[in-house]
Structures are given as structure tokens and as C-alpha cells.
C-alpha atoms as a PDB file:
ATOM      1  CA  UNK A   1       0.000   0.000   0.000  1.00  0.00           C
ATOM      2  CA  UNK A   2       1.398   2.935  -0.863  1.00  0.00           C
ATOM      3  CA  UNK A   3       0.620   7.124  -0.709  1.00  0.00           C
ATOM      4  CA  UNK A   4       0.513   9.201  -3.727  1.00  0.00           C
ATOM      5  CA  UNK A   5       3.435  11.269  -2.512  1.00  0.00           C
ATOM      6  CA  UNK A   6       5.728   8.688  -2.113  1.00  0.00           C
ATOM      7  CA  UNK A   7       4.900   7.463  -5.803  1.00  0.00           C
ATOM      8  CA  UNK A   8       5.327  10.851  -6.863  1.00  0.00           C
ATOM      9  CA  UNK A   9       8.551  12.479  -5.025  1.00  0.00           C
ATOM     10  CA  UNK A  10       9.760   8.720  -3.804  1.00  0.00           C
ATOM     11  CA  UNK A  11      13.686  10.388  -3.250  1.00  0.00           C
ATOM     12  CA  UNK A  12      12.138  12.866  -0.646  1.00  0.00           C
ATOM     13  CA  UNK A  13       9.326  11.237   0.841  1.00  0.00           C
ATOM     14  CA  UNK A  14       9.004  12.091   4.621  1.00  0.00           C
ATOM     15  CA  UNK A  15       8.189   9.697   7.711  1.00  0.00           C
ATOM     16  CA  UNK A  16       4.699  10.513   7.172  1.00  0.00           C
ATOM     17  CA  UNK A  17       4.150   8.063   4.423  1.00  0.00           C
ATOM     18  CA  UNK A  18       5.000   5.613   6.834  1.00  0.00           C
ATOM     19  CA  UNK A  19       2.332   6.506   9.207  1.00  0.00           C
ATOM     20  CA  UNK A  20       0.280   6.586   5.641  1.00  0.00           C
ATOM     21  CA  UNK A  21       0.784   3.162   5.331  1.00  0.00           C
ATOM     22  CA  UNK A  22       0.124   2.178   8.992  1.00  0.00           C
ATOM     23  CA  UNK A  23      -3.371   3.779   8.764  1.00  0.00           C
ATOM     24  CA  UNK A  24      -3.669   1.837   5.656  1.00  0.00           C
ATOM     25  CA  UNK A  25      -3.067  -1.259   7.203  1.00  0.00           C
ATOM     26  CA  UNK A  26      -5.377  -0.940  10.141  1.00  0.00           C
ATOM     27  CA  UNK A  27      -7.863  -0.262   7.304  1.00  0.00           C
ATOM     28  CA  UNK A  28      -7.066  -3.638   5.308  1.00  0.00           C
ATOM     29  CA  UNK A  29      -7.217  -5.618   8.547  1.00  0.00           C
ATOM     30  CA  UNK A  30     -10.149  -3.850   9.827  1.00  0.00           C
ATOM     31  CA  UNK A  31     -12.340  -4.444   6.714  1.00  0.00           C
ATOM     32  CA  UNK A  32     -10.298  -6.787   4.371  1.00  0.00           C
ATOM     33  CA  UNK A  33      -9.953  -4.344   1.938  1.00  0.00           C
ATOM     34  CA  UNK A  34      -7.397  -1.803   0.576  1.00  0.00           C
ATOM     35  CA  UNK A  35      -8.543   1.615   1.045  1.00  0.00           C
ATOM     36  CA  UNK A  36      -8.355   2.619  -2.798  1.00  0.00           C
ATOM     37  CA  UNK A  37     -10.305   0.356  -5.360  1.00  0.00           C
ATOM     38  CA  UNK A  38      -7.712  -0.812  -7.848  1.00  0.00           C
ATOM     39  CA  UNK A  39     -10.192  -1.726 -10.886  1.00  0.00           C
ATOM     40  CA  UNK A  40      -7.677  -1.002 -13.615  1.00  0.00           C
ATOM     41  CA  UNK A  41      -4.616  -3.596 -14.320  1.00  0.00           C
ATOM     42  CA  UNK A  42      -2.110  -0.470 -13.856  1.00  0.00           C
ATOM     43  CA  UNK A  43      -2.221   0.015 -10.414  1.00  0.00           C
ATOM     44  CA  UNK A  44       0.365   3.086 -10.149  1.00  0.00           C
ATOM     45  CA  UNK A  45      -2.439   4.608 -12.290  1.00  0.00           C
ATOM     46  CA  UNK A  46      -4.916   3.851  -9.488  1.00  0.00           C
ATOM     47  CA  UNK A  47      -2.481   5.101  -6.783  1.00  0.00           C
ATOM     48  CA  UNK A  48      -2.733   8.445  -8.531  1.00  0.00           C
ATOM     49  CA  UNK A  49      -6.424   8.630  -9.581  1.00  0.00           C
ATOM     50  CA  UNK A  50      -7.959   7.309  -6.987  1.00  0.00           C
ATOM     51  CA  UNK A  51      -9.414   8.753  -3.150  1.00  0.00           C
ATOM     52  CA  UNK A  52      -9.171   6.145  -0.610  1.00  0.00           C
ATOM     53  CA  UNK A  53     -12.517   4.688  -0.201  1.00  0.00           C
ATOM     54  CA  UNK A  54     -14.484   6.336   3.809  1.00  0.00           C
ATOM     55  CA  UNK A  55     -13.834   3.041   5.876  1.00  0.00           C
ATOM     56  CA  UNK A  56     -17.791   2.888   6.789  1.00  0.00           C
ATOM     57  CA  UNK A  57     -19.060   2.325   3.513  1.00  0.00           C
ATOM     58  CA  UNK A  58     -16.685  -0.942   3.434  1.00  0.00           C
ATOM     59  CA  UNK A  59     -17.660  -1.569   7.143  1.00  0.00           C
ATOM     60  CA  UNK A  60     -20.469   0.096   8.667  1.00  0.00           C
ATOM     61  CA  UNK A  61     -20.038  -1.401  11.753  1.00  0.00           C
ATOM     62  CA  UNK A  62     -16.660   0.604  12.993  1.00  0.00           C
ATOM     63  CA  UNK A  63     -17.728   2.980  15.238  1.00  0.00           C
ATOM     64  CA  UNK A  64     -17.918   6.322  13.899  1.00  0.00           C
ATOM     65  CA  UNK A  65     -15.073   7.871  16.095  1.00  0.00           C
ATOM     66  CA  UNK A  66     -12.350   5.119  14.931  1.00  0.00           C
ATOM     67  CA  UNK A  67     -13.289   5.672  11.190  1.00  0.00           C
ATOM     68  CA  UNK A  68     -12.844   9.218  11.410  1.00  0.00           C
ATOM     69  CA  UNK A  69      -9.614   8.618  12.545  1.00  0.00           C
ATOM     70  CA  UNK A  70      -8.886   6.421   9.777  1.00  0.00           C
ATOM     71  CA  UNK A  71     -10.393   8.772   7.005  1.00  0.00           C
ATOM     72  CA  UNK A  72      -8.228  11.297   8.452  1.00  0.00           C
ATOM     73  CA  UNK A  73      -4.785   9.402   8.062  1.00  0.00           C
ATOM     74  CA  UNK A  74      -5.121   8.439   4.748  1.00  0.00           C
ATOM     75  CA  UNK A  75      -5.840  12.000   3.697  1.00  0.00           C
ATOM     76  CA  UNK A  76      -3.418  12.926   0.703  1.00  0.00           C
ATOM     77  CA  UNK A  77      -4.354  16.029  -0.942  1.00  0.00           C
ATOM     78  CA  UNK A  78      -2.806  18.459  -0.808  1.00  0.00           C
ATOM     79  CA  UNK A  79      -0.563  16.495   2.507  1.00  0.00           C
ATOM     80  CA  UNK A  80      -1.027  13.782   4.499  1.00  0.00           C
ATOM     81  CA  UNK A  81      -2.816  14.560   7.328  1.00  0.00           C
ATOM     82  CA  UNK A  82      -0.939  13.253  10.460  1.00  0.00           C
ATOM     83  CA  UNK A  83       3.140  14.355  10.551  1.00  0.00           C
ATOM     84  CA  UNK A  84       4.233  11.910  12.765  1.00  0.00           C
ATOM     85  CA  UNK A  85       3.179   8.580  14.121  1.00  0.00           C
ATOM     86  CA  UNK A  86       2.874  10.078  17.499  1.00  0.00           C
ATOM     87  CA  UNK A  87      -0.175  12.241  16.356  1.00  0.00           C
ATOM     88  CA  UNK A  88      -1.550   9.410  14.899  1.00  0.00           C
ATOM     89  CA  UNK A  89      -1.417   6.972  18.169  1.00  0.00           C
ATOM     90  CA  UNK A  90      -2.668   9.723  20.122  1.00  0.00           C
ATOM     91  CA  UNK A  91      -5.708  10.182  17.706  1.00  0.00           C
ATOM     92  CA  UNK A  92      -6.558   6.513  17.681  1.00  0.00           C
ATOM     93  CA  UNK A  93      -5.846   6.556  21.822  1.00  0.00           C
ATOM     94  CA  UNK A  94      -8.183   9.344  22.138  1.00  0.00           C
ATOM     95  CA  UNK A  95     -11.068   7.299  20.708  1.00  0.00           C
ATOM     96  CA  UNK A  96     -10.891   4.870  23.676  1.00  0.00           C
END
């Protein structure tokens, strides 16, 4: 799973995309999907055309506060959202 910006600028990509990719991983094993829809055969294509799917409308059933979370760290445009993986633990601690 990977961000647009590290497709895009892959020599100066920041720690961020990591915490990209964490988020996107919690969404896979949340809802046993990736958070795009890859429906073409080129998939860089799809990295670059397409928004991450809202978690809820693959899962209804995560509660509200979680998926906001989620939809927030797998914001792209026009950066990624959370800077460091400590903002993003604290987000998904402050939903307890």
C-alpha cells in the first residue's frame, strides 16, 4: 500500500508516508480491503487517480469515532494529514 506522494517524489518522501501506510493497514485488517479500489490492471495509475474509499461504507459497523480517525490518516491532498506517528497513536488513543 502505498501514498501518492511517495509514488510521486519517492527520493524525498518524509516519515509521514509511513504513518500513511500504517493507517492503511489498520484499514485492510479492519475491513479486508485496501482503502483505494484498484479496478484497472495499472495500479500506479490507481495510486494516482484514486481517493481512498471512507472506511464505513466498506464496514459500517466501525464505530464512527475510529473511522474518522482512519479517514483522516489516509488523507493525501494536498498532505497527508498526520506528521508523525505520534499524532496518529494519540488520535486513535483518544477514541478509547
Amino acid at each position: 500500500m502505498m501514498c501518492r506522494q511517495q509514488l510521486l517524489n519517492y527520493k524525498r518522501v518524509q516519515p509521514e508516508v509511513d504513518v500513511w501506510a500504517a493507517a492503511a493497514c489498520l484499514y485492510y485488517m479492519l475491513t479486508g480491503f485496501f482503502p483505494r479500489n484498484f479496478t484497472d490492471r495499472d495500479l500506479l495509475k490507481a495510486v494516482l487517480e484514486n481517493d481512498c474509499v471512507p472506511i464505513s461504507q466498506r464496514d459500517a459497523s466501525i464505530p464512527q469515532r475510529l473511522a474518522e480517525v482512519i479517514d483522516l490518516a489516509l488523507v493525501e491532498k494536498p498532505e497527508i494529514y498526520f506528521k508523525s506517528a505520534t499524532e496518529f497513536k494519540q488520535a486513535l488513543l483518544d477514541v478509547l
